[in-house]
PDB file of N, CA and C in Angstrom:
ATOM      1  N   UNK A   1      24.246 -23.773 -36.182  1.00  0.00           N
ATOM      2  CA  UNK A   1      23.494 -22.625 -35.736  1.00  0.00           C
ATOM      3  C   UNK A   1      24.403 -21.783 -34.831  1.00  0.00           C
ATOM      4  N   UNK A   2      24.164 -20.429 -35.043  1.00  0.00           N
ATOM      5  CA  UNK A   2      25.025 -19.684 -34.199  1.00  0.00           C
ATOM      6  C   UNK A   2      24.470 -18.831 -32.976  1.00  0.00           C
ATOM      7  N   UNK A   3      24.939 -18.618 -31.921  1.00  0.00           N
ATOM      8  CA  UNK A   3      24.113 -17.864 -31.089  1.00  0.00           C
ATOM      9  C   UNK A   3      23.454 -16.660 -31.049  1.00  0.00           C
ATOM     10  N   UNK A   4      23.476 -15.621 -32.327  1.00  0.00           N
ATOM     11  CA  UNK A   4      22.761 -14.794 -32.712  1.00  0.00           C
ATOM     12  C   UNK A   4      21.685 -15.612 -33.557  1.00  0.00           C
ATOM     13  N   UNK A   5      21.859 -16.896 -34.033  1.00  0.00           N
ATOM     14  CA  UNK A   5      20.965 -17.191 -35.454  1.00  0.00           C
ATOM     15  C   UNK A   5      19.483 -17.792 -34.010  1.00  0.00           C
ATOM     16  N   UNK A   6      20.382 -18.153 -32.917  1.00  0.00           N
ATOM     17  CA  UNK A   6      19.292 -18.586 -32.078  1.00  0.00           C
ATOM     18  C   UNK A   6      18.605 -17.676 -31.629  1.00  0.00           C
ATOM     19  N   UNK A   7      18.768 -16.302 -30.875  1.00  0.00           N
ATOM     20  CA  UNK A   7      18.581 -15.105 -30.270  1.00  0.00           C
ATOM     21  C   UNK A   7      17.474 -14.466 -31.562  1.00  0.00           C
ATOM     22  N   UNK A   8      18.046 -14.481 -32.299  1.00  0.00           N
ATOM     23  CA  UNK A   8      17.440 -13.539 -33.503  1.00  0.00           C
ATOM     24  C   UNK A   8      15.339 -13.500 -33.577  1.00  0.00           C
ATOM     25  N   UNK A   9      15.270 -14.786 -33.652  1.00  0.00           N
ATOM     26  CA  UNK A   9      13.759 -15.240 -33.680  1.00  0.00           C
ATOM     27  C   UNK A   9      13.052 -14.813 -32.483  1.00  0.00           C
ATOM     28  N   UNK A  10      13.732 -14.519 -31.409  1.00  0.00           N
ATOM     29  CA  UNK A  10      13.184 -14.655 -30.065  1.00  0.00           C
ATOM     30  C   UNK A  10      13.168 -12.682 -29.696  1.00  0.00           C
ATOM     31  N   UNK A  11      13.522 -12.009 -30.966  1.00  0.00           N
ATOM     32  CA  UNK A  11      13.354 -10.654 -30.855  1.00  0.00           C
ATOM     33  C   UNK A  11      12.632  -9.897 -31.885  1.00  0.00           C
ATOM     34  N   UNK A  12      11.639 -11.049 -32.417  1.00  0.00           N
ATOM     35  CA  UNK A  12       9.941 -10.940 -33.128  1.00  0.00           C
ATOM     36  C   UNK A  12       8.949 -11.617 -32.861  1.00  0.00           C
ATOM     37  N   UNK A  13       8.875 -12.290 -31.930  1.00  0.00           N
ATOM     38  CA  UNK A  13       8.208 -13.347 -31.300  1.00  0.00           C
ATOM     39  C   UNK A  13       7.960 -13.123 -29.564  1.00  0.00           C
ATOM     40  N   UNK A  14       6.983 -13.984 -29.176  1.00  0.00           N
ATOM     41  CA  UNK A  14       6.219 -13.246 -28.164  1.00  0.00           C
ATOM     42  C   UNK A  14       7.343 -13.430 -26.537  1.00  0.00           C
ATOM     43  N   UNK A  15       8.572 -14.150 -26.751  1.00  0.00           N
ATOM     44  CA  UNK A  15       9.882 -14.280 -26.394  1.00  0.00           C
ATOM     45  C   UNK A  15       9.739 -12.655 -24.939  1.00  0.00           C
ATOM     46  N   UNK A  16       9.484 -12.941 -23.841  1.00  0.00           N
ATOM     47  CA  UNK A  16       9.817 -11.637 -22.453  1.00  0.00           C
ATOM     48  C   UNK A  16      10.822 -11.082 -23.611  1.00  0.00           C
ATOM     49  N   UNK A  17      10.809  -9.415 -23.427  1.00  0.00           N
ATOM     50  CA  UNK A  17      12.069  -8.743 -23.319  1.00  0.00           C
ATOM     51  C   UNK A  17      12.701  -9.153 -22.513  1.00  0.00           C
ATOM     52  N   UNK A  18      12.977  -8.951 -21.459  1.00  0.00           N
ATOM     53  CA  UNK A  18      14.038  -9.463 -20.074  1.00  0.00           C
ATOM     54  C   UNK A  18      14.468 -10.842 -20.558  1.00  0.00           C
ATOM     55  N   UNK A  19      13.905 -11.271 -21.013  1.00  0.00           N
ATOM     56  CA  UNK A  19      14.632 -12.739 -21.433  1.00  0.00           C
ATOM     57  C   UNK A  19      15.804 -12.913 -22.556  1.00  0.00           C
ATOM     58  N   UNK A  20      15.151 -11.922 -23.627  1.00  0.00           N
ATOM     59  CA  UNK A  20      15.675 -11.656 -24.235  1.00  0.00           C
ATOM     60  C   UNK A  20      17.468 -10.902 -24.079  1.00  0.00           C
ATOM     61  N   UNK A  21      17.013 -10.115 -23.758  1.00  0.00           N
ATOM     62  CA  UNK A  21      18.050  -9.003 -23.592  1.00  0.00           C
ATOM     63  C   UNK A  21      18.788  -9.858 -22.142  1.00  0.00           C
ATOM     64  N   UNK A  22      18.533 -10.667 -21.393  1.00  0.00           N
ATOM     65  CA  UNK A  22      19.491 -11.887 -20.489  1.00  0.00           C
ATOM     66  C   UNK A  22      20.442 -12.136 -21.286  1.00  0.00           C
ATOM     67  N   UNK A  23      19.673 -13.476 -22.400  1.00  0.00           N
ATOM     68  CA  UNK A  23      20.191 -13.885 -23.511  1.00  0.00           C
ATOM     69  C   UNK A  23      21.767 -13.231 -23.930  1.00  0.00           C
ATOM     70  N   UNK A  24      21.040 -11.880 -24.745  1.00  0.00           N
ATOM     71  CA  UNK A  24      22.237 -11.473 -25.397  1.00  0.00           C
ATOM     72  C   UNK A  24      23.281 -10.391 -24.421  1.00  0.00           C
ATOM     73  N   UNK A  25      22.977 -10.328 -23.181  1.00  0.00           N
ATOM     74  CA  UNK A  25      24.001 -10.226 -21.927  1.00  0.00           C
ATOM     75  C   UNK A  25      24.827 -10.905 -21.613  1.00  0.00           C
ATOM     76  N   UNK A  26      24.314 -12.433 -21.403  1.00  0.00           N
ATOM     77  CA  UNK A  26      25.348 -13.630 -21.422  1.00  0.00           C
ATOM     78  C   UNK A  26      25.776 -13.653 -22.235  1.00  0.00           C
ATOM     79  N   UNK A  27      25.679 -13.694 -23.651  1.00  0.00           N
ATOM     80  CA  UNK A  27      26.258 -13.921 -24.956  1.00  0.00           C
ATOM     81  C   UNK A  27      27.505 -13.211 -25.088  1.00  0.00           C
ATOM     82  N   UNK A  28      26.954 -11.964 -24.173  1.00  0.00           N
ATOM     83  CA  UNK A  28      28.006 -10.791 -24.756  1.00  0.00           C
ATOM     84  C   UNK A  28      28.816 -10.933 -23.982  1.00  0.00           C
ATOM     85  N   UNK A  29      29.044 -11.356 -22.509  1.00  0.00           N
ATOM     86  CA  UNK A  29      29.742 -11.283 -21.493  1.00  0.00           C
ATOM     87  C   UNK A  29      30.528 -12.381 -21.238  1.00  0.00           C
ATOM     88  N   UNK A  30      30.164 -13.794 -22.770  1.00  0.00           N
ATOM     89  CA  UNK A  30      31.377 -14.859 -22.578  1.00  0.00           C
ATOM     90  C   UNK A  30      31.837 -14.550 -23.323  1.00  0.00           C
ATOM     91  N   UNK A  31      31.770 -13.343 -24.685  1.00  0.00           N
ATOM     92  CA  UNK A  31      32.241 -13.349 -25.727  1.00  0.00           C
ATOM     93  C   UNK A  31      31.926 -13.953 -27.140  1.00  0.00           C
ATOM     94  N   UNK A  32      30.306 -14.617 -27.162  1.00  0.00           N
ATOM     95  CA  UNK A  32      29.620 -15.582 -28.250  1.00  0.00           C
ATOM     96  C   UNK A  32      29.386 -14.672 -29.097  1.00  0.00           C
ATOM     97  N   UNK A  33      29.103 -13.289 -28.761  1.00  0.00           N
ATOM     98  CA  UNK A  33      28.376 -12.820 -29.569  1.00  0.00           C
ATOM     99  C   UNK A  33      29.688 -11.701 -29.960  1.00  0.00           C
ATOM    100  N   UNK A  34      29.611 -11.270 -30.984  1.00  0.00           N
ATOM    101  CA  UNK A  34      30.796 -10.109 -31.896  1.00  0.00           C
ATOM    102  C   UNK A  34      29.940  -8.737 -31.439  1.00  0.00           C
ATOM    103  N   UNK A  35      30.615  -7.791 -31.539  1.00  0.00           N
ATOM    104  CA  UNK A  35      29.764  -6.290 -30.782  1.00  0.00           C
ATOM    105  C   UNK A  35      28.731  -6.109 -32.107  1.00  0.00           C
ATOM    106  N   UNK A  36      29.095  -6.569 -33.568  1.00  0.00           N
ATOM    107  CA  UNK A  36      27.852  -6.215 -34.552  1.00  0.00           C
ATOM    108  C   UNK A  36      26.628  -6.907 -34.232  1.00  0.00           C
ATOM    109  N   UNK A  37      27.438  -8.240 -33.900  1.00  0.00           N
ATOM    110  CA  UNK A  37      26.110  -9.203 -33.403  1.00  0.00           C
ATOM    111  C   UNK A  37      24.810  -8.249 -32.554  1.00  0.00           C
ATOM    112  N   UNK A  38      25.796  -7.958 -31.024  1.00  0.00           N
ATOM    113  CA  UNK A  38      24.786  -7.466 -30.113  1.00  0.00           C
ATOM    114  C   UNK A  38      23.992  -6.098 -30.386  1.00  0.00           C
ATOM    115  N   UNK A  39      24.685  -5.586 -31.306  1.00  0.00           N
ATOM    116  CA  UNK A  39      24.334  -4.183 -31.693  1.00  0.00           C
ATOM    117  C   UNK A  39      22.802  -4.364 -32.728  1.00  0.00           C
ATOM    118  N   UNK A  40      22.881  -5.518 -33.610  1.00  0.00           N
ATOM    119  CA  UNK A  40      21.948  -5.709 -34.388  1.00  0.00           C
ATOM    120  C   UNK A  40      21.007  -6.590 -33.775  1.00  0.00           C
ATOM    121  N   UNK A  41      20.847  -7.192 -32.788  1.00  0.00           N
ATOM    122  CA  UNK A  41      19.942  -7.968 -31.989  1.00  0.00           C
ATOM    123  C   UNK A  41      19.777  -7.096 -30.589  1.00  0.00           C
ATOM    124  N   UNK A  42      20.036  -5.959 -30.383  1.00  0.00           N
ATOM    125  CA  UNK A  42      19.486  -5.196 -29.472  1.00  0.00           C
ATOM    126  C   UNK A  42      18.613  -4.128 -30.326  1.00  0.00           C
ATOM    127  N   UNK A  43      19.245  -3.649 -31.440  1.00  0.00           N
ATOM    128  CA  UNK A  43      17.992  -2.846 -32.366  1.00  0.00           C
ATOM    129  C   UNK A  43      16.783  -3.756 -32.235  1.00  0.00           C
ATOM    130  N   UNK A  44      16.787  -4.901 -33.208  1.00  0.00           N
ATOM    131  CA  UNK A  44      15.908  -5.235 -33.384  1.00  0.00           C
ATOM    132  C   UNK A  44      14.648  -5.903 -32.275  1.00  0.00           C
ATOM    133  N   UNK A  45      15.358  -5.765 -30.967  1.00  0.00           N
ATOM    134  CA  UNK A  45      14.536  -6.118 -29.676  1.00  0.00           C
ATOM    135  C   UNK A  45      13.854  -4.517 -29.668  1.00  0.00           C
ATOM    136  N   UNK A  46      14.677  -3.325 -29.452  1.00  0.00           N
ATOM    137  CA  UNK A  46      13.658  -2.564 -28.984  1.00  0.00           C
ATOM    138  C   UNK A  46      13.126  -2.101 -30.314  1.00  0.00           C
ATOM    139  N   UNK A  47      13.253  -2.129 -31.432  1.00  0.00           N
ATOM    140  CA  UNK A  47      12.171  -1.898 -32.426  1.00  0.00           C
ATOM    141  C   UNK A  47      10.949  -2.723 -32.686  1.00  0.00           C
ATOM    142  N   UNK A  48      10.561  -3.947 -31.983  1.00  0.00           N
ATOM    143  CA  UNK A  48       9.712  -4.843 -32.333  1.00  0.00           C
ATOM    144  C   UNK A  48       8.785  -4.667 -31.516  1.00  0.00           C
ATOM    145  N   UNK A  49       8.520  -3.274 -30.872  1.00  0.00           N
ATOM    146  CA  UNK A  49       7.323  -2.647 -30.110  1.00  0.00           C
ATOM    147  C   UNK A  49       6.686  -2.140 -31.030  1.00  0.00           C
ATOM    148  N   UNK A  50       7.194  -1.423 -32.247  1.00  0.00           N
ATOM    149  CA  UNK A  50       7.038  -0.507 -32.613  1.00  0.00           C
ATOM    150  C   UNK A  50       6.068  -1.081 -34.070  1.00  0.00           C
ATOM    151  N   UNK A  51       6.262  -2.423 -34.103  1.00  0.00           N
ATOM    152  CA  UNK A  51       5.774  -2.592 -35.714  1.00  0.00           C
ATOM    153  C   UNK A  51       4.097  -2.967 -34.930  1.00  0.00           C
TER     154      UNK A  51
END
């Protein structure tokens, strides 16, 4: 499992934003996550208001 494959579920699911977006802060700030990674798991956090 990879650390977006973990993150991913937790940005359609009832998962805090703030928790979320922690998540893929740390991720991004040890370097786990690739910039497509964070780019496609930050869309899909703030679009999941919207559905």
């Amino acid at each position: 499992m990879t650390i977006e494959t973990a993150i991913d579920p937790c940005t359609t699911t009832g998962v805090p934003t703030y928790l979320v977006r922690q998540a893929i802060d740390q991720a991004a700030a040890t370097g786990d996550l690739l910039p497509a990674e964070i780019d496609r798991l930050t869309e899909r956090l703030e679009t999941r208001h919207e559905r």
